[in-house]
N, C-alpha and C. Protein backbone atom coordinates (compact mmCIF):
# COMPACT_ATOMS: atom_id res chain seq x y z
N UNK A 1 29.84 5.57 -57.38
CA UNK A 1 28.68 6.42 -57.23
C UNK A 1 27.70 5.85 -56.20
N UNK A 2 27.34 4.52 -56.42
CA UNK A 2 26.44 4.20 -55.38
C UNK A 2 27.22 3.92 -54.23
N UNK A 3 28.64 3.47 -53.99
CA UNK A 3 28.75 3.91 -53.14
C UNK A 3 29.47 4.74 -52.21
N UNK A 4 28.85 6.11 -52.34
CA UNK A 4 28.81 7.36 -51.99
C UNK A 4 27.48 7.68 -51.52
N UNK A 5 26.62 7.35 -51.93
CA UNK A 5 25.57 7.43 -52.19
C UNK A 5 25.01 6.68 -50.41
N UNK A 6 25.49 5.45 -50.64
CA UNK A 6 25.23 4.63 -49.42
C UNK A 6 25.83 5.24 -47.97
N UNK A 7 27.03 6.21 -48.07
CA UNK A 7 27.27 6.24 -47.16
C UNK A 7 26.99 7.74 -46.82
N UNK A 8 26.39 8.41 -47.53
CA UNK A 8 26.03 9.82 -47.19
C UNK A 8 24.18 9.47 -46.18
N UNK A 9 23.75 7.97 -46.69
CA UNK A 9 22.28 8.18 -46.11
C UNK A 9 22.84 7.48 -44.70
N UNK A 10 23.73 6.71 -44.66
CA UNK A 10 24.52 6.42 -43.61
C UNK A 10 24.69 7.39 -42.29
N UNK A 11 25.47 9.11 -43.24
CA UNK A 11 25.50 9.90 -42.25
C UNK A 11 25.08 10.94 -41.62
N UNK A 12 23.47 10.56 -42.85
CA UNK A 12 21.83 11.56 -42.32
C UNK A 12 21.37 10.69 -41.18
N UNK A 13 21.81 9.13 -40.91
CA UNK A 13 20.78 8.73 -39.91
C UNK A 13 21.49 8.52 -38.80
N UNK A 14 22.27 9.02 -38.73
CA UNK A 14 23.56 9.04 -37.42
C UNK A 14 22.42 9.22 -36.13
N UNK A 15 22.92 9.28 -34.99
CA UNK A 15 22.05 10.07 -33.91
C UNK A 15 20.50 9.77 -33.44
N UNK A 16 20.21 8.92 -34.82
CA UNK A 16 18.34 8.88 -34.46
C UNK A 16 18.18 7.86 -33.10
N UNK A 17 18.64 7.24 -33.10
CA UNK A 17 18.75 6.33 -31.80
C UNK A 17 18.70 7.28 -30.68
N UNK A 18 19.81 8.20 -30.37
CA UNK A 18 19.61 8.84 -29.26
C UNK A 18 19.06 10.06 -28.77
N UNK A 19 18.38 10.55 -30.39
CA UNK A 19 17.02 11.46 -30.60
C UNK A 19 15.66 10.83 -29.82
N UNK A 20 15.86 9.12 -30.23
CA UNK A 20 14.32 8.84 -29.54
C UNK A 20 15.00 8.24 -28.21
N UNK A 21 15.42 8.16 -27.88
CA UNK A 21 16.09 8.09 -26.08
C UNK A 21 15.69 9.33 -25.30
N UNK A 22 16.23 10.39 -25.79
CA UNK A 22 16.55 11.67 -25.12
C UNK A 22 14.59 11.95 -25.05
N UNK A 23 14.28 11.53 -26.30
CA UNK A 23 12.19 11.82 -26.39
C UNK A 23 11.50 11.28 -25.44
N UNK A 24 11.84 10.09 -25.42
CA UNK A 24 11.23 8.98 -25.08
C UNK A 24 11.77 8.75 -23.48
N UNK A 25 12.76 8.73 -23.11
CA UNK A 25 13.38 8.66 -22.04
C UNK A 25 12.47 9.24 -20.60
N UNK A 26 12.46 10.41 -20.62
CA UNK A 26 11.21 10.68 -19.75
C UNK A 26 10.17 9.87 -19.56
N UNK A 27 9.42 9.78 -20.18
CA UNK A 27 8.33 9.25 -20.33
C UNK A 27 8.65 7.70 -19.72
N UNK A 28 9.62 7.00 -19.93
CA UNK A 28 9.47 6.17 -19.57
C UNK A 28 10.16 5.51 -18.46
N UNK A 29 10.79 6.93 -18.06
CA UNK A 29 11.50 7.15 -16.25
C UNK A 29 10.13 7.16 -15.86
N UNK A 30 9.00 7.83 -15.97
CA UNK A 30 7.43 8.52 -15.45
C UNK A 30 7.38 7.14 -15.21
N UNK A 31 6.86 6.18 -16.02
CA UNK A 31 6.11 5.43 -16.32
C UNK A 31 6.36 3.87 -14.84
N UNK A 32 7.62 4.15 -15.22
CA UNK A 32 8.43 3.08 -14.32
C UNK A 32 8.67 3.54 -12.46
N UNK A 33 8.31 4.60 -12.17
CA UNK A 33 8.45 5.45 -11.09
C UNK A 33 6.33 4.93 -10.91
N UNK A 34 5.90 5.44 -11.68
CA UNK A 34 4.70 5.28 -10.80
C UNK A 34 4.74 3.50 -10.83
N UNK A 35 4.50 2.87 -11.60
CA UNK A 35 4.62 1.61 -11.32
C UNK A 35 5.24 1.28 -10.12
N UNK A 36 6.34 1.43 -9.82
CA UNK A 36 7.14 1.07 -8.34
C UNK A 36 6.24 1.97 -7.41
N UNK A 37 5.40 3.34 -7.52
CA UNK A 37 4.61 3.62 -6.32
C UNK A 37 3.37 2.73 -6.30
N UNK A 38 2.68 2.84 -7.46
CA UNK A 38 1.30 1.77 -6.96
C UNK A 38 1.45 -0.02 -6.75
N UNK A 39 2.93 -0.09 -6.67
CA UNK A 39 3.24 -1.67 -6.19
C UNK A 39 3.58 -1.25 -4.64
N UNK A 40 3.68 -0.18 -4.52
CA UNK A 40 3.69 -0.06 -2.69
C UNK A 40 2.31 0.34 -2.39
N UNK A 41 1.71 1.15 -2.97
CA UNK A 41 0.54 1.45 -2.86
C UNK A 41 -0.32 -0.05 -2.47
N UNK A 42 -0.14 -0.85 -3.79
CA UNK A 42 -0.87 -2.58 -3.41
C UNK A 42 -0.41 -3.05 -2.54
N UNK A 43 0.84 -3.51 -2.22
CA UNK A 43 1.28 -4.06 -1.42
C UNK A 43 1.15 -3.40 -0.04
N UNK A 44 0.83 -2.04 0.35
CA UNK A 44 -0.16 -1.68 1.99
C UNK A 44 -1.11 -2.29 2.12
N UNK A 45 -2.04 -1.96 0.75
CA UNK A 45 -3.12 -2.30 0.94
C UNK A 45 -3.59 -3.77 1.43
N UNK A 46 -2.61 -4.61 0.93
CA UNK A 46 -3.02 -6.33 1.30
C UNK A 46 -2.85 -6.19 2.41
N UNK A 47 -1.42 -5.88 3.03
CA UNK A 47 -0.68 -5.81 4.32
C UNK A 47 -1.27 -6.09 5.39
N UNK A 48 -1.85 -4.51 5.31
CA UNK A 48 -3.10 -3.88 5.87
C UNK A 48 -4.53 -4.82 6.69
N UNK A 49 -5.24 -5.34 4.89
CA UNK A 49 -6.23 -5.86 5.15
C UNK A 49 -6.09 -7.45 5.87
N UNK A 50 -4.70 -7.90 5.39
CA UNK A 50 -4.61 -9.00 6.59
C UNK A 50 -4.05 -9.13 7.70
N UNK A 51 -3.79 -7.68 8.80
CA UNK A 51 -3.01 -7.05 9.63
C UNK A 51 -4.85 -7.35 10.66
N UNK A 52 -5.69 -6.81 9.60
CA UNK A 52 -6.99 -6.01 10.60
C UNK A 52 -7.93 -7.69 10.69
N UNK A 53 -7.94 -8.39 10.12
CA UNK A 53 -8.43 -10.19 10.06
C UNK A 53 -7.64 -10.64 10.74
N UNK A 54 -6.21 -10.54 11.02
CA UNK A 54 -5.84 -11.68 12.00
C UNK A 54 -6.49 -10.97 12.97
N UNK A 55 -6.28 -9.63 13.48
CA UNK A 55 -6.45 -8.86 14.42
C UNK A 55 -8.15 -9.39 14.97
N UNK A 56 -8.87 -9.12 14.22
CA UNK A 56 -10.75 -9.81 14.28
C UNK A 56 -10.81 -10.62 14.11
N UNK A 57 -10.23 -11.65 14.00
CA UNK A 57 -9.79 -13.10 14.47
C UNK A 57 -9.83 -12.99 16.03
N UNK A 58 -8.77 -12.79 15.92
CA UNK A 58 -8.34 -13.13 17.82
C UNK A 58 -9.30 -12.34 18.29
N UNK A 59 -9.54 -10.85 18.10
CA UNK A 59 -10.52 -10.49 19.36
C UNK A 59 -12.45 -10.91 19.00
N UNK A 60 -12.28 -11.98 18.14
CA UNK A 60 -14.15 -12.29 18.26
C UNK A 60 -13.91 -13.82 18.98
N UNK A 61 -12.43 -13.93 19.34
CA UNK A 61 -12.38 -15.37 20.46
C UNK A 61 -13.50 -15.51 21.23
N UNK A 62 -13.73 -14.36 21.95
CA UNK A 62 -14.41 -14.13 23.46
C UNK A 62 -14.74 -12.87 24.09
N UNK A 63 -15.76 -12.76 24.72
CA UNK A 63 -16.36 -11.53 25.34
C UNK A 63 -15.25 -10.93 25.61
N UNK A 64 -14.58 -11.47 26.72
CA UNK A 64 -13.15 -10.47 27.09
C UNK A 64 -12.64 -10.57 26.95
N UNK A 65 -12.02 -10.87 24.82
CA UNK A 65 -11.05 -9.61 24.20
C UNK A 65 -11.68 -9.51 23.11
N UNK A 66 -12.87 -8.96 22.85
CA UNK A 66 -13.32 -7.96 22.06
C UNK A 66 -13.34 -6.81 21.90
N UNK A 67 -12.82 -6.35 23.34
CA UNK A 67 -12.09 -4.92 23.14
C UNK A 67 -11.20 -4.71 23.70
N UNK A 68 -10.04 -5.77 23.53
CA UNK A 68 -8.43 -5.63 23.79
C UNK A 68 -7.75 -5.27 22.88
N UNK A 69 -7.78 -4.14 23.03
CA UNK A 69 -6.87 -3.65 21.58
C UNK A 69 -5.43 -3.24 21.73
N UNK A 70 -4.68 -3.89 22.74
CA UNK A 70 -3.39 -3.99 23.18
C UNK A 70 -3.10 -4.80 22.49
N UNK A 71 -3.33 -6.15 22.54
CA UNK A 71 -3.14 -7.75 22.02
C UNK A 71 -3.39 -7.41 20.26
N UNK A 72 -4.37 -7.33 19.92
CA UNK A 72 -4.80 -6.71 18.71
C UNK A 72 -4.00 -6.08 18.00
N UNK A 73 -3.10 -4.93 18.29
CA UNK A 73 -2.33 -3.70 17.72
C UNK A 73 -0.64 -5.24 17.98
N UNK A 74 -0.58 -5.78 18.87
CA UNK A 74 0.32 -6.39 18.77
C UNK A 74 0.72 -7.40 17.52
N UNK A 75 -0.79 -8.00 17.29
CA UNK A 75 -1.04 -8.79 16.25
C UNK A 75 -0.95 -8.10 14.55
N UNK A 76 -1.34 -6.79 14.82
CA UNK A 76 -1.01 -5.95 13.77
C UNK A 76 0.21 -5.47 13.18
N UNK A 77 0.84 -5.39 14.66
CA UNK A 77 2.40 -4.69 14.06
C UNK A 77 2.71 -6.24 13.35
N UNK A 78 2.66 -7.14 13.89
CA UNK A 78 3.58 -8.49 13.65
C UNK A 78 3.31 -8.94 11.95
N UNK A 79 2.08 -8.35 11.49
CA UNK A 79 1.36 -8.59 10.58
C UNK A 79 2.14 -7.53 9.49
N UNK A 80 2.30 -6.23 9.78
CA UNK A 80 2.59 -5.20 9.02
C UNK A 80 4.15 -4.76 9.01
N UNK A 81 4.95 -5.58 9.74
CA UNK A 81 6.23 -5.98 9.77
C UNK A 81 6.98 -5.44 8.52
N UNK A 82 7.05 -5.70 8.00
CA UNK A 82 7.88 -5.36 6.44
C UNK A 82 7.37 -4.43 5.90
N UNK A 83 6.61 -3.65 6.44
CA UNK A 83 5.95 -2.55 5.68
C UNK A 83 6.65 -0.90 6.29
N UNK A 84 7.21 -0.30 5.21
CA UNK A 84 8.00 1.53 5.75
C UNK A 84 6.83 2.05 6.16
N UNK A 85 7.76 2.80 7.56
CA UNK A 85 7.24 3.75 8.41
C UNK A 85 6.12 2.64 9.46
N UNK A 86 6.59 1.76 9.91
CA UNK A 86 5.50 1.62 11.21
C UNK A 86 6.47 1.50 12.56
N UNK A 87 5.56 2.19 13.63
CA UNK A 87 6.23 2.39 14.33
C UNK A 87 6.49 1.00 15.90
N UNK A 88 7.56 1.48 16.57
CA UNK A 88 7.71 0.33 17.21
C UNK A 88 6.46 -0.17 18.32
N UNK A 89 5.35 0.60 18.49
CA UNK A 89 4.76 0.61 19.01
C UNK A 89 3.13 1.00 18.71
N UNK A 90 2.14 0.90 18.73
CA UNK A 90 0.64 1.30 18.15
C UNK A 90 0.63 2.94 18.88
N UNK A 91 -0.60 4.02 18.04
CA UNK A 91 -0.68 5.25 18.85
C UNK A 91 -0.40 6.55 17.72
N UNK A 92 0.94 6.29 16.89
CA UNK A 92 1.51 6.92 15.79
C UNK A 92 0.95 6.32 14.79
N UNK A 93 1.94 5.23 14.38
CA UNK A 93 1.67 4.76 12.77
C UNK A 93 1.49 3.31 13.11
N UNK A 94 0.72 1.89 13.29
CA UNK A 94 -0.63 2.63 12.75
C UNK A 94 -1.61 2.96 14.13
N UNK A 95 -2.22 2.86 13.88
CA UNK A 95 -3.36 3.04 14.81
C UNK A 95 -4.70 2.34 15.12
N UNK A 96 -4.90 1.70 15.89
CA UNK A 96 -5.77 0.12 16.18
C UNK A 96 -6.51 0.61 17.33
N UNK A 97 -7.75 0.37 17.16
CA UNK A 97 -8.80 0.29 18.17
C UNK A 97 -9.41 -1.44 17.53
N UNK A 98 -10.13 -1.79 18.95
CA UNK A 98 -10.93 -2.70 18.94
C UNK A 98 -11.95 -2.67 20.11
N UNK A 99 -13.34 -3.06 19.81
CA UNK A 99 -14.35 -2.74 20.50
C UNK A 99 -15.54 -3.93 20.00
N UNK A 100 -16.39 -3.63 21.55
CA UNK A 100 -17.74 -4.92 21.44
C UNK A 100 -18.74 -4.18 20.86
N UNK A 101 -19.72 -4.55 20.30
CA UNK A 101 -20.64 -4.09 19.37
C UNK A 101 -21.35 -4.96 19.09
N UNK A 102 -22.30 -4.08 18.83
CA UNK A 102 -23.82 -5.63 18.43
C UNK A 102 -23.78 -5.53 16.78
N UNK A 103 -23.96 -6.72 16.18
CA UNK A 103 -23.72 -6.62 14.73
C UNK A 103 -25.02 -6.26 14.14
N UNK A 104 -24.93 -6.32 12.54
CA UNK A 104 -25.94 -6.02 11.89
C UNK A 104 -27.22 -6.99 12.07
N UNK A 105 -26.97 -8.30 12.95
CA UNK A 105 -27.62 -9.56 13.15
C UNK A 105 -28.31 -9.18 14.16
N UNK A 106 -28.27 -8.09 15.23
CA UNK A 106 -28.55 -8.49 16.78
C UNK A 106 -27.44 -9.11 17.56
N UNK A 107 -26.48 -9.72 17.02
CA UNK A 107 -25.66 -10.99 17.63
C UNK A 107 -24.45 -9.75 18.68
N UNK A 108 -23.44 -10.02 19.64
CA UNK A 108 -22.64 -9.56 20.07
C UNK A 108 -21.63 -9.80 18.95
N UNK A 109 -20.57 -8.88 18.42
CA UNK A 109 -20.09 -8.93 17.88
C UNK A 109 -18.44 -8.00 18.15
N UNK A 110 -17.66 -8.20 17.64
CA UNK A 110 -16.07 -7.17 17.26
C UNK A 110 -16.00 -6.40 16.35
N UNK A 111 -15.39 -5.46 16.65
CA UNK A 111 -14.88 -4.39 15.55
C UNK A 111 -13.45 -4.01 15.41
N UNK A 112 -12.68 -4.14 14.81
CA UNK A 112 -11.24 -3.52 14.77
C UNK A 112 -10.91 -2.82 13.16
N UNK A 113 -10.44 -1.74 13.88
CA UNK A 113 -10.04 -0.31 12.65
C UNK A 113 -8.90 -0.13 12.82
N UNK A 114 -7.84 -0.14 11.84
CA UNK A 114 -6.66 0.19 11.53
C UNK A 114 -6.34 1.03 10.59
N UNK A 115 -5.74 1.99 10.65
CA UNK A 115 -5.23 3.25 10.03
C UNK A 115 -3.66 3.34 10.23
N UNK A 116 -3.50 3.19 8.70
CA UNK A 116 -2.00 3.37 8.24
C UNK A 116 -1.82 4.28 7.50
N UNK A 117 -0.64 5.17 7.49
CA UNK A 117 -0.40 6.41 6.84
C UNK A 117 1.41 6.02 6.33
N UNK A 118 1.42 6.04 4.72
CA UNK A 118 2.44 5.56 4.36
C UNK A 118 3.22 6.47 4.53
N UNK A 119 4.61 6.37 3.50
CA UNK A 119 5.50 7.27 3.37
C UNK A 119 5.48 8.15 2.26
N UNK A 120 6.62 9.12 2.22
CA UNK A 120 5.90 10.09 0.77
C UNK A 120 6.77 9.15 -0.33
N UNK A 121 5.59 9.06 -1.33
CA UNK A 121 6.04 8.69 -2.29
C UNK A 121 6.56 9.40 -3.22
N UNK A 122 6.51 9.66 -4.74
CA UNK A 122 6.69 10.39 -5.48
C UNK A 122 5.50 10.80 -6.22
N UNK A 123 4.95 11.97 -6.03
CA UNK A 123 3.30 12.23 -6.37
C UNK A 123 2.82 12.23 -7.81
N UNK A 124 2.21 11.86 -8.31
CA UNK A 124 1.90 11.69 -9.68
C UNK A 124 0.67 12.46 -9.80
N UNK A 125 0.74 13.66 -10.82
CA UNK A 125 -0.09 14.39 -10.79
C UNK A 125 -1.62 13.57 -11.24
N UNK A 126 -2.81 13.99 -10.59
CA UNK A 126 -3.91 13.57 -11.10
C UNK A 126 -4.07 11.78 -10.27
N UNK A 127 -2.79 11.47 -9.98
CA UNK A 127 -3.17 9.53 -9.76
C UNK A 127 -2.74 9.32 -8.26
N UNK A 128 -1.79 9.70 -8.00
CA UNK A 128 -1.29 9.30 -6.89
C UNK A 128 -0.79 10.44 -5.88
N UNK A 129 -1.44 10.42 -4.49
CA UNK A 129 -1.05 11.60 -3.84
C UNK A 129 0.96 11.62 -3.83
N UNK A 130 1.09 11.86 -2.53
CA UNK A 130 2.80 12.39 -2.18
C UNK A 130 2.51 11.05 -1.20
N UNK A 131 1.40 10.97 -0.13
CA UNK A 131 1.49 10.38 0.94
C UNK A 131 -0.40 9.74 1.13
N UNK A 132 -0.39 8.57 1.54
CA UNK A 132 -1.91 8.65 1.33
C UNK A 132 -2.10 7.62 3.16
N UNK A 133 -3.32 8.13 3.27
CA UNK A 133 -3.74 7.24 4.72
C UNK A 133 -4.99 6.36 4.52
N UNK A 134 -4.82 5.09 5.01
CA UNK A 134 -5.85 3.72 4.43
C UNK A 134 -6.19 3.39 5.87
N UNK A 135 -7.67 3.64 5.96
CA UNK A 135 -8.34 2.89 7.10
C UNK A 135 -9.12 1.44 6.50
N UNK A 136 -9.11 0.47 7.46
CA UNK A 136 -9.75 -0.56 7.46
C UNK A 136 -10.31 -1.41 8.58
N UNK A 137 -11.65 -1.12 8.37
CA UNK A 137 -11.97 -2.00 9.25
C UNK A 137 -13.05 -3.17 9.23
N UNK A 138 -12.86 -3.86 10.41
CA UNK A 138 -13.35 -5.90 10.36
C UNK A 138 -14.27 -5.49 11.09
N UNK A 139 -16.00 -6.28 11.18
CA UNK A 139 -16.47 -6.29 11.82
C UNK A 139 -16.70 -7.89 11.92
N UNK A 140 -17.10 -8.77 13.24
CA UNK A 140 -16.60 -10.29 12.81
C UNK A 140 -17.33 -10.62 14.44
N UNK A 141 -18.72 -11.67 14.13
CA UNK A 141 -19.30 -12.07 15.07
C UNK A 141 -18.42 -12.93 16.23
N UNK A 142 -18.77 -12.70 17.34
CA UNK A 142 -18.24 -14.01 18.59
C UNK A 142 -18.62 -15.09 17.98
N UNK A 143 -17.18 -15.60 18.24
CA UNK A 143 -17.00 -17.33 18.43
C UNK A 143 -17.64 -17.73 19.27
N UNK A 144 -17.12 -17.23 20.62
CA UNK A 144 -17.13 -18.04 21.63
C UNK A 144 -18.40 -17.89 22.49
């Protein structure tokens, strides 16, 4: 009797395992999909911000290349290297200006702005676009 008993509750709980898979499963494809976008999402963003500092680095060397933004965009690609979608050249993806400017001090100063526009990701409603574009820019007194 008992056991009959044991094996009939045996073959009410058949399946529950892949009842909460089939539930749950979504949710935690979602979950794992945006995670892998906002780790690209972070990982531009650093990229990025130390793409546009080396870049205002080199051009607050000296009067004349504070607004070489040839050398600059060179220093950028080299910087943003491992990062999808940049192109072999500045103009497209990303896009680098650098310029002389007087700072918030009075002092002569640099400016360099970089604008990167990623790839499409997978859009998460409400959090994360499809594709998003990150400007940044250095402003960074003469050295020299």
């Amino acid at each position: 009797m008992t056991l009959t008993l044991i094996s009939n509750a045996k073959r009410r709980c058949r399946g529950n395992a892949m009842l909460e898979l089939v539930l749950l499963g979504p949710w935690v494809f979602f979950l794992f999909i945006g995670a892998l976008d906002w780790g690209f999402y972070a990982y531009a963003l650093i990229s990025l911000q130390a793409a546009v500092r080396s870049a205002a680095l080199y051009t607050s060397s000296s009067a004349a290349t504070a607004g070489d933004s040839t050398t600059a965009c060179t220093l950028v690609l080299a910087e943003m290297a491992s990062l999808p979608n940049i192109g072999a050249a500045c103009g497209a993806n990303p896009i680098v200006s650098a310029a002389l400017i007087t700072g918030p001090d009075g002092a002569i100063a640099t400016q360099v702005s970089v604008t990167y526009t990623s790839l499409a990701l997978i859009p998460i409603p409400g959090m994360l676009k499809k594709q998003f574009t990150i400007t940044r820019t250095v402003k960074m007194r003469l050295r020299g």
